[in-house]
Protein backbone atom coordinates (compact mmCIF):
# COMPACT_ATOMS: atom_id res chain seq x y z
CA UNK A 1 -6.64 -16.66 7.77
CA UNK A 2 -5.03 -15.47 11.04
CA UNK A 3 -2.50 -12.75 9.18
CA UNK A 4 -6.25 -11.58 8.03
CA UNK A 5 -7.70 -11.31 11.41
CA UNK A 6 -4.57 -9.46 12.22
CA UNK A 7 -4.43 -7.05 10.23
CA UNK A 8 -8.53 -6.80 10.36
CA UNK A 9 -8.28 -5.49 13.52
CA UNK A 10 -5.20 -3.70 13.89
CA UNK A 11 -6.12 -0.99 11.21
CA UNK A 12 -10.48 -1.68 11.50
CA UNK A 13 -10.29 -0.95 14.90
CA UNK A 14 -7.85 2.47 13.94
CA UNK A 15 -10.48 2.96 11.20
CA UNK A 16 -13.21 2.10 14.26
CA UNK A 17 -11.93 5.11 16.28
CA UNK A 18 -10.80 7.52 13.69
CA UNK A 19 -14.03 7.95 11.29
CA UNK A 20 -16.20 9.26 14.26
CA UNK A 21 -13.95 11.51 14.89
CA UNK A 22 -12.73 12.64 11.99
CA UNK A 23 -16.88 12.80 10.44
CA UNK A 24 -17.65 15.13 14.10
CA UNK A 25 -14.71 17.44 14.01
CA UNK A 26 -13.96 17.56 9.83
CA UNK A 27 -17.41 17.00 8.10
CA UNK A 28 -18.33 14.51 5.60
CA UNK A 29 -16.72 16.16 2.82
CA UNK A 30 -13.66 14.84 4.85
CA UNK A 31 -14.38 11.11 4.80
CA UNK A 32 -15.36 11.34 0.87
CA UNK A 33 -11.64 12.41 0.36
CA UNK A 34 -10.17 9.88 2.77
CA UNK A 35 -11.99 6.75 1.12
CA UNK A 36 -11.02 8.66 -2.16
CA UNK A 37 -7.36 8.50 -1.49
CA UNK A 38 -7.81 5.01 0.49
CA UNK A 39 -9.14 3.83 -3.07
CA UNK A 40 -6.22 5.78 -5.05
CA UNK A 41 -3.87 4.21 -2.88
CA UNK A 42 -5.02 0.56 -3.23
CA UNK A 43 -5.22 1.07 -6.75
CA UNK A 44 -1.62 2.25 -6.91
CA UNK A 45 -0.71 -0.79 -4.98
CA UNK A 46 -2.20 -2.87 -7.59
CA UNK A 47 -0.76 -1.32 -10.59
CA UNK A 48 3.16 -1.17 -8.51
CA UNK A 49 2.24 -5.25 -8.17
CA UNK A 50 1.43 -5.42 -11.83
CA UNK A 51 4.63 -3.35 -12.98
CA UNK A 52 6.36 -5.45 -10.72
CA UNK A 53 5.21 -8.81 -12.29
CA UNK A 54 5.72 -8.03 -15.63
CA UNK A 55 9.28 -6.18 -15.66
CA UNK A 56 11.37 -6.69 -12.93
CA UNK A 57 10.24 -10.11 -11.34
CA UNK A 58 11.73 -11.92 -14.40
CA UNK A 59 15.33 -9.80 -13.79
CA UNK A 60 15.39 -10.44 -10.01
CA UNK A 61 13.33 -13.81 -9.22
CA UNK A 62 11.60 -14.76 -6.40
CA UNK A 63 12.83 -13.73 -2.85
CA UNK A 64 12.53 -16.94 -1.32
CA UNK A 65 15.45 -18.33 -3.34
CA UNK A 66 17.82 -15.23 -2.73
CA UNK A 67 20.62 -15.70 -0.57
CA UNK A 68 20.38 -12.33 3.10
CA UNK A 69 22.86 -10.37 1.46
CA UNK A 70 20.95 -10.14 -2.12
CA UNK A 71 17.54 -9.83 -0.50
CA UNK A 72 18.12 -6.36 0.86
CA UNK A 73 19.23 -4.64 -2.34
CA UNK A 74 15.97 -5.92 -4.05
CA UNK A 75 13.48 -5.11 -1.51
CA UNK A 76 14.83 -1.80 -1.23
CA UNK A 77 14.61 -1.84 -4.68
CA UNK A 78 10.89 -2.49 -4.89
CA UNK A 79 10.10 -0.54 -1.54
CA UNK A 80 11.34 2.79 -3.64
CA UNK A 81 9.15 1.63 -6.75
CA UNK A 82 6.06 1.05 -4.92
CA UNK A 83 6.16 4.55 -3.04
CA UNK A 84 6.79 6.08 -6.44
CA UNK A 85 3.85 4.71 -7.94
CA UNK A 86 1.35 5.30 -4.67
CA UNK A 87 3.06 8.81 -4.59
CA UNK A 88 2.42 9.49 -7.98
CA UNK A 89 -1.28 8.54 -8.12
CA UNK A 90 -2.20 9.95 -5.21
CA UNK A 91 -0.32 13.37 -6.01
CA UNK A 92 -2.00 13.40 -9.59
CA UNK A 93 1.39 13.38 -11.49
């Protein structure tokens, strides 16, 4: 529960600060297409999680068991998926 309270108010408190700002200066056509892509991007996330659970997770295990030198290859690995995936949903491709 603390990671949540962490993270809770490191990007709320962004989020706190920003929206004002960004509703003042931008309009509120602006926020609509900021919670729009927050939602396309969390839903990205989700399916790059799913993809990753059901093909490659089987092929490369779980991290915890890996020995340093196998770790980085993988997480690379799955770093470049998941920005594929949020980059393609967000771009429309």
């Amino acid at each position: 529960m603390n990671d949540l309270n962490k993270y809770l108010v490191r990007f709320g408190l962004v989020l706190l600060i920003t929206a004002p700002i960004i509703i003042f200066v931008m309009g509120e056509t602006a926020v609509k297409t900021m919670l729009y892509k927050i939602c396309l991007v969390v839903t990205a996330w989700g399916l790059a999680e799913m993809i990753w659970g059901i093909g490659y997770k089987k092929v490369f295990g779980k991290t915890e068991c890996m020995a340093d030198d196998q770790k980085l290859p993988m997480l690379l690995f799955r770093g470049i998926l998941y920005a594929a995936i949020i980059l393609a949903l967000t771009l429309g491709l």
